[in-house]
N, C-alpha and C. Protein backbone atom coordinates (compact mmCIF):
# COMPACT_ATOMS: atom_id res chain seq x y z
N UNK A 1 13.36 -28.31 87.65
CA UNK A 1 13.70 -28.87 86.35
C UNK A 1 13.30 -27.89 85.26
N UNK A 2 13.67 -27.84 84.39
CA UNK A 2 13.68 -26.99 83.72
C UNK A 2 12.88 -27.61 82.19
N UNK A 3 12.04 -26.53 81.18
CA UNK A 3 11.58 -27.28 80.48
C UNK A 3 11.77 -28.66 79.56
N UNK A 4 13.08 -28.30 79.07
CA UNK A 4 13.77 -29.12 78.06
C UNK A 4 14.05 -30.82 78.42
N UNK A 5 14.48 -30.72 79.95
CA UNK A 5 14.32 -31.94 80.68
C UNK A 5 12.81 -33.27 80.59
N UNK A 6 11.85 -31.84 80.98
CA UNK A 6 10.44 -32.14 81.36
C UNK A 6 10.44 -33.00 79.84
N UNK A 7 10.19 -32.19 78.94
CA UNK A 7 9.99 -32.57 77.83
C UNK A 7 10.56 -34.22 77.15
N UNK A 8 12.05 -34.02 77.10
CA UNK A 8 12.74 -35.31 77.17
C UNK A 8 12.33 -36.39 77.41
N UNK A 9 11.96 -36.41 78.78
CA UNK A 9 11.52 -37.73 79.82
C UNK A 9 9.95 -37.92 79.27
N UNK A 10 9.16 -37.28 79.05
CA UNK A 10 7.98 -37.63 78.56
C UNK A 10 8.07 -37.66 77.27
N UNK A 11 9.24 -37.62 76.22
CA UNK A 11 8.70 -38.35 75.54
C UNK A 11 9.74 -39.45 75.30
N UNK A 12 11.00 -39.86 76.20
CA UNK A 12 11.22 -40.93 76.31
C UNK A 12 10.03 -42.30 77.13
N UNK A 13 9.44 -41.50 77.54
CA UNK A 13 8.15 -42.54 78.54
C UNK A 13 7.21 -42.83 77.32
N UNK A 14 6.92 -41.48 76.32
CA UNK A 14 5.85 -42.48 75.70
C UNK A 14 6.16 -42.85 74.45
N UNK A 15 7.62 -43.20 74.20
CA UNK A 15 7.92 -43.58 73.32
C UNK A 15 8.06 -45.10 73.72
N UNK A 16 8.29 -45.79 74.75
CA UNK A 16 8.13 -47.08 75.43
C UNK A 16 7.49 -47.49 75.36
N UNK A 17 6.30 -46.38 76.18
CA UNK A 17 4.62 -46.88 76.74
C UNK A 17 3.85 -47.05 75.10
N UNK A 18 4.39 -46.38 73.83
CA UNK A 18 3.26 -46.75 72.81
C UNK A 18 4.05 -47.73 71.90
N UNK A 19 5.43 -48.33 72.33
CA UNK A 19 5.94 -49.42 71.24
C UNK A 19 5.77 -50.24 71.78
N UNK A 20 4.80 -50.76 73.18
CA UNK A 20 4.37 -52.32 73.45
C UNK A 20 3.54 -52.68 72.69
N UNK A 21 2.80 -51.87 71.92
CA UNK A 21 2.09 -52.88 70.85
C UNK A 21 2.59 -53.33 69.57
N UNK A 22 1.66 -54.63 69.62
CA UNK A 22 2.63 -55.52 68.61
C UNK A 22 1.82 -55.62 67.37
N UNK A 23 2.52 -55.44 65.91
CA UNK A 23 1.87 -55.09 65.13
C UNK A 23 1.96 -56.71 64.26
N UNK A 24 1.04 -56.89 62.75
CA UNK A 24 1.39 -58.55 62.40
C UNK A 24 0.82 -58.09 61.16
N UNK A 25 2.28 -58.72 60.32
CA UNK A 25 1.47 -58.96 59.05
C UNK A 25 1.49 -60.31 58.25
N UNK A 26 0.93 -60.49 57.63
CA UNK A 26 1.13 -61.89 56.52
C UNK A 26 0.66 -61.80 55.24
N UNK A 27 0.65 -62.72 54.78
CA UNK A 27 -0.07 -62.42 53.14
C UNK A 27 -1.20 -63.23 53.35
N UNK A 28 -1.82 -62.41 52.47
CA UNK A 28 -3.20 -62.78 51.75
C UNK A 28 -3.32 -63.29 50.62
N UNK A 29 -4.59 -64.08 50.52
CA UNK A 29 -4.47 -64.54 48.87
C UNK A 29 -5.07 -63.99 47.67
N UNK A 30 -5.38 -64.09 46.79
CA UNK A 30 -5.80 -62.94 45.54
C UNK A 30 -7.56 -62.86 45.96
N UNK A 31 -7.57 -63.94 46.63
CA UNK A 31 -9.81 -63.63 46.45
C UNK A 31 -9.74 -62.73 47.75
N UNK A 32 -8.97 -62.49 48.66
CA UNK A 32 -8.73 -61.38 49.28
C UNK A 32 -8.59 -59.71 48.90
N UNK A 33 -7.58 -60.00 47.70
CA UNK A 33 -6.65 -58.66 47.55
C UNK A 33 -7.60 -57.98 46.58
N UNK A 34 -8.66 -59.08 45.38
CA UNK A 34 -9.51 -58.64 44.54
C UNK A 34 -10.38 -59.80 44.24
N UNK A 35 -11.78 -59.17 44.50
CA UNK A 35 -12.69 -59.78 44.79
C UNK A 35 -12.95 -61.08 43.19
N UNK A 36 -13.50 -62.07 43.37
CA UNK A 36 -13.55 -62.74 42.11
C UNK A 36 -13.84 -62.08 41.02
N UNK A 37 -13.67 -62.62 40.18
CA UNK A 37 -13.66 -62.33 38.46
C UNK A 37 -15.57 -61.72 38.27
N UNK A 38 -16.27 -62.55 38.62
CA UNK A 38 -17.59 -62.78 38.49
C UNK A 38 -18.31 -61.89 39.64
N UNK A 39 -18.07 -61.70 40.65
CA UNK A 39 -18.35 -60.89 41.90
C UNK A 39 -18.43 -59.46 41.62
N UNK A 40 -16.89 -59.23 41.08
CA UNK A 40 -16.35 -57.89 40.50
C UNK A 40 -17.16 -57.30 39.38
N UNK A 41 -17.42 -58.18 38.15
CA UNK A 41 -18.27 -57.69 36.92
C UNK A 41 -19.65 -57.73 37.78
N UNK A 42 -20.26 -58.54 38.66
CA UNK A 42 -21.39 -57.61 38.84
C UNK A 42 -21.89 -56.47 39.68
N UNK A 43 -20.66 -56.18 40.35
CA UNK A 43 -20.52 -55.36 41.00
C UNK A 43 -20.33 -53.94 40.41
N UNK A 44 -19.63 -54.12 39.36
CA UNK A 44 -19.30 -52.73 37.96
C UNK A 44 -20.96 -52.70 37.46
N UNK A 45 -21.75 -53.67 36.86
CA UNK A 45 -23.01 -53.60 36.41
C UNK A 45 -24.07 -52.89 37.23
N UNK A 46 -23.76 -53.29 38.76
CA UNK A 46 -24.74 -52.95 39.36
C UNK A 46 -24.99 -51.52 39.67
N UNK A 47 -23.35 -51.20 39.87
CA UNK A 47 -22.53 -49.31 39.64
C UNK A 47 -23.41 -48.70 39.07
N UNK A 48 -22.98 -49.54 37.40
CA UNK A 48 -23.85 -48.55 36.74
C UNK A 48 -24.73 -48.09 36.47
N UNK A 49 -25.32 -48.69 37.14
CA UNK A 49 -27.06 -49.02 37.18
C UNK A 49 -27.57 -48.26 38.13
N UNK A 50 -26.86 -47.88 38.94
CA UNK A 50 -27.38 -47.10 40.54
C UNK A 50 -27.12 -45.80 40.51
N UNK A 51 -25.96 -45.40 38.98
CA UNK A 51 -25.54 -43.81 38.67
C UNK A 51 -27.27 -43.49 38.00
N UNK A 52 -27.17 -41.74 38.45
CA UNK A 52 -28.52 -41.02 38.41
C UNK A 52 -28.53 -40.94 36.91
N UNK A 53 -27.50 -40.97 36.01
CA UNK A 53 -27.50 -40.38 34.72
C UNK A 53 -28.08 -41.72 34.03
N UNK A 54 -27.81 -43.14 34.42
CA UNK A 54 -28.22 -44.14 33.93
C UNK A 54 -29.47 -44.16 33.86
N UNK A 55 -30.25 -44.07 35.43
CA UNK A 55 -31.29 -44.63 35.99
C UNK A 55 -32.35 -43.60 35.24
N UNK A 56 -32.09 -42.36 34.75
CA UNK A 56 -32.78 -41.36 34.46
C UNK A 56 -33.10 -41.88 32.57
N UNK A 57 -32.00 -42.11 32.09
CA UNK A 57 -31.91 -42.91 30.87
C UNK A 57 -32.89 -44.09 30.78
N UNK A 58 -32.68 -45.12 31.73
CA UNK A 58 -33.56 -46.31 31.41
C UNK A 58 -34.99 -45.83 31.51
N UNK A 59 -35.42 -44.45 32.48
CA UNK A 59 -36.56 -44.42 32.67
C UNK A 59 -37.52 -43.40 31.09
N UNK A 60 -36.50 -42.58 30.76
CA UNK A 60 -36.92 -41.88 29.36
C UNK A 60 -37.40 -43.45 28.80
N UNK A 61 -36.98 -44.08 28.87
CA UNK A 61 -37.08 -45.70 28.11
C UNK A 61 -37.85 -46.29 28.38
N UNK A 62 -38.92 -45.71 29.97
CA UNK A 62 -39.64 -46.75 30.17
C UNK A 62 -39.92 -48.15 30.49
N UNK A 63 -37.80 -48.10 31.32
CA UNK A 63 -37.50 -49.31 32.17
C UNK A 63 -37.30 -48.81 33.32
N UNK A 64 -38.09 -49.74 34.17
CA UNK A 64 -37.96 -48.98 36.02
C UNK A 64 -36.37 -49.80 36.24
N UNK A 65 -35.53 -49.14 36.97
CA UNK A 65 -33.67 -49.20 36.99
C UNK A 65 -34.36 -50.32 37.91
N UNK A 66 -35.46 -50.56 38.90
CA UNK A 66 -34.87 -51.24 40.42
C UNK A 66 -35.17 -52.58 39.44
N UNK A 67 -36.31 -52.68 38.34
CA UNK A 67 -36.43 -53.86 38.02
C UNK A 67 -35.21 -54.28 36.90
N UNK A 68 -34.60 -53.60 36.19
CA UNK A 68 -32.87 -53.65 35.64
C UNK A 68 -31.94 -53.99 36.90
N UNK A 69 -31.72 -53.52 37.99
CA UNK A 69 -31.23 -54.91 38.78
C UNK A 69 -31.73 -55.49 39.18
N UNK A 70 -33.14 -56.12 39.19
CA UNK A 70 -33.64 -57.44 39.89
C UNK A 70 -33.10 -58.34 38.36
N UNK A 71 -33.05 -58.11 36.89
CA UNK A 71 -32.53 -58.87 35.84
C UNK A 71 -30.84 -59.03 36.07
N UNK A 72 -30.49 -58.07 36.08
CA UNK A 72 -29.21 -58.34 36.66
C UNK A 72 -28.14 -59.61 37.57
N UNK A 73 -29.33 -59.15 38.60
CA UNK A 73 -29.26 -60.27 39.95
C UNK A 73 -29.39 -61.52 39.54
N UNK A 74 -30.41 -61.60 38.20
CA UNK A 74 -30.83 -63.16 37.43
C UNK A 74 -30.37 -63.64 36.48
N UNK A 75 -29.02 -62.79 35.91
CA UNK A 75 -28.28 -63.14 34.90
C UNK A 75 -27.40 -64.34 35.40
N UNK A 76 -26.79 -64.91 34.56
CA UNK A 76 -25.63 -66.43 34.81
C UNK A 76 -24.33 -65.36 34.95
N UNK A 77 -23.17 -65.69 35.41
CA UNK A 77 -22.29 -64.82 35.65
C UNK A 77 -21.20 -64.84 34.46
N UNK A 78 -21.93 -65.32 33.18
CA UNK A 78 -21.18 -65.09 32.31
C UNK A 78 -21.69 -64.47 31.36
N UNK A 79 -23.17 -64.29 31.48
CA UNK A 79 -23.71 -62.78 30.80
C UNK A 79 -23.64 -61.45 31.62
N UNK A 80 -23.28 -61.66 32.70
CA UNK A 80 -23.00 -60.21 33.68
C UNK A 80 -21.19 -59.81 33.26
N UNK A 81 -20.84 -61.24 32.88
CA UNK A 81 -19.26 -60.89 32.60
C UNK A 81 -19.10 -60.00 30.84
N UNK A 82 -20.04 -60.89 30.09
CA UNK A 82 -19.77 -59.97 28.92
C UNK A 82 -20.51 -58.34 28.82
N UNK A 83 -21.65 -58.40 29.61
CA UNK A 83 -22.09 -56.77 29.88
C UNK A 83 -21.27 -56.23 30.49
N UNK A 84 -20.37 -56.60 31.81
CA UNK A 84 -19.13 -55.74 31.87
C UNK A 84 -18.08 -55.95 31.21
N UNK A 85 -17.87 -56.54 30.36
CA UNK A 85 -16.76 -56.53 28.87
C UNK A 85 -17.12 -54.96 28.53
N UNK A 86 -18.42 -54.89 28.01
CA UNK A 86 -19.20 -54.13 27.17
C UNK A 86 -18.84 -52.56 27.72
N UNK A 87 -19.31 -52.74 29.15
CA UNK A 87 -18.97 -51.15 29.52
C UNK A 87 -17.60 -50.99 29.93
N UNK A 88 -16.81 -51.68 30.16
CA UNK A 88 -15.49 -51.61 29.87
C UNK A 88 -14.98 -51.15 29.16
N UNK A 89 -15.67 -51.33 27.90
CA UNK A 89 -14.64 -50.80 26.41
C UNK A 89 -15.53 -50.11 25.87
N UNK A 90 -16.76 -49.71 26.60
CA UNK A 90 -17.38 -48.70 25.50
C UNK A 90 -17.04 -47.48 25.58
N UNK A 91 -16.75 -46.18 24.08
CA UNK A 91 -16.25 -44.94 24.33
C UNK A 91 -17.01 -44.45 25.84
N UNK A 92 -16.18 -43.44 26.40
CA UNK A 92 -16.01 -42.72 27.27
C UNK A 92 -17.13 -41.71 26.84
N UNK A 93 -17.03 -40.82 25.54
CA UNK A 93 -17.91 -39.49 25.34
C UNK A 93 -18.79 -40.03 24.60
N UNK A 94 -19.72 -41.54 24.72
CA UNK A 94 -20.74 -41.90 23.70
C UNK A 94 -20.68 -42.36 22.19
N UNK A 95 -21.03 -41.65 21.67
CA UNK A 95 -21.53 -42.35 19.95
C UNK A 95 -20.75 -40.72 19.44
N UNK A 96 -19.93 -39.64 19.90
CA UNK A 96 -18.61 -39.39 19.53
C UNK A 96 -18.62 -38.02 18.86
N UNK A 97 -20.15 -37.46 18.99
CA UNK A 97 -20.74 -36.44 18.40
C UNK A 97 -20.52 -35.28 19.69
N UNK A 98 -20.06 -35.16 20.63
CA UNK A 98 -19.47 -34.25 21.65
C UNK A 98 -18.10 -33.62 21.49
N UNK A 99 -17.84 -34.57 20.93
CA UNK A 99 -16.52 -34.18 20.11
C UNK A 99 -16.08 -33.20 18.98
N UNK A 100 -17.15 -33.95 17.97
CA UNK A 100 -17.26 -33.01 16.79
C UNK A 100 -17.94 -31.81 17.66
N UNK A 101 -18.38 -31.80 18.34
CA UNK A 101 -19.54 -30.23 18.27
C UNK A 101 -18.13 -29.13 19.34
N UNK A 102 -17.44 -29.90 19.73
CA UNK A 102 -16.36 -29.23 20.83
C UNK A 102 -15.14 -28.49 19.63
N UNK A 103 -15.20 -29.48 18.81
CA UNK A 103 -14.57 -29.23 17.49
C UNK A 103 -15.02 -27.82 16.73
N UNK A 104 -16.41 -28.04 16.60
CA UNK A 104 -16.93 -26.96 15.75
C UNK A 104 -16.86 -25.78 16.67
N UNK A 105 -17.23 -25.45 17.90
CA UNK A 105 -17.45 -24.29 18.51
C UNK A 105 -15.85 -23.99 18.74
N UNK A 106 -14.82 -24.66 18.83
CA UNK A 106 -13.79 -23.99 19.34
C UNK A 106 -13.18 -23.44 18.14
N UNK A 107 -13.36 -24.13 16.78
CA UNK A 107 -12.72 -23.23 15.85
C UNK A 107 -13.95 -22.30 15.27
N UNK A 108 -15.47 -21.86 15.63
CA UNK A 108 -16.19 -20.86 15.39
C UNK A 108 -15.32 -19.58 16.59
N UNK A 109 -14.88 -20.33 17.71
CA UNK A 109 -14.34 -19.10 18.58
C UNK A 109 -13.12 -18.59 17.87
N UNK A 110 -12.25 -19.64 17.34
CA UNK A 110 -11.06 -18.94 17.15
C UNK A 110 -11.33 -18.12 15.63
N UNK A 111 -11.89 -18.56 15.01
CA UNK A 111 -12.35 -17.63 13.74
C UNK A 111 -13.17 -16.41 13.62
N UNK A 112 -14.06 -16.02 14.99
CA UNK A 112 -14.69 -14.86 15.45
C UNK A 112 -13.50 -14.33 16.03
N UNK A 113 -12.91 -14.51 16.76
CA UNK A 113 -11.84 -14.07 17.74
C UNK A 113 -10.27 -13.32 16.89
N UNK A 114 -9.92 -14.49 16.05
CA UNK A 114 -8.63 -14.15 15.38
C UNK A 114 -9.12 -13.15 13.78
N UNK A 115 -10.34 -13.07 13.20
CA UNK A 115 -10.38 -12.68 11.83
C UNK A 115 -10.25 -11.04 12.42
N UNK A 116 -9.70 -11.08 10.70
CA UNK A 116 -8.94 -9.46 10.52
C UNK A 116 -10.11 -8.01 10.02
């Protein structure tokens, strides 16, 4: 037999031998697809709380982070919902002064760079 044959037949065989399994789907319901409303916000709180840049912050502050989530853990789930309101919508680059200073150095470059 020659290769091309060989080839053929094995993978007509395991194209058989691997479509006996039977696959299943159905739907799910939303507390499946995304976890509750209240679950979720403390789950974002707790995030943030466990990032090094936070935990390093609360401690300049003289709050130990593990005891910021043991308060956490003891909030009602509708003050964990408005603290994740909070970091939800708070700016991205802070209190907005990264900006201005990105501002100032790029036109000190282009004014060292471009003057005549």
């Amino acid at each position: 037999m020659n290769l091309r044959k060989i080839t053929c037949r094995a993978l007509v065989v395991s194209v058989f031998a691997l479509s006996v399994q039977g696959a299943s789907a159905g739907m799910i319901g939303a507390e499946q697809a995304m976890p509750s409303g209240a679950q979720a916000d403390r789950t974002l709180v707790l995030e943030v709380l466990a990032r090094s840049d936070t935990s390093a912050q609360l401690e300049s502050m003289g709050l130990d982070p593990q005891r910021a989530r043991e308060r956490v853990a003891a909030m009602s789930d509708q003050e964990v919902g408005q603290l994740a309101q909070e970091i939800r919508t708070a700016p991205a680059g802070g209190n907005g002064w990264g900006v201005a200073a990105v501002i100032i150095i790029a036109a000190a470059v282009w004014y060292f760079v471009f003057r005549k």
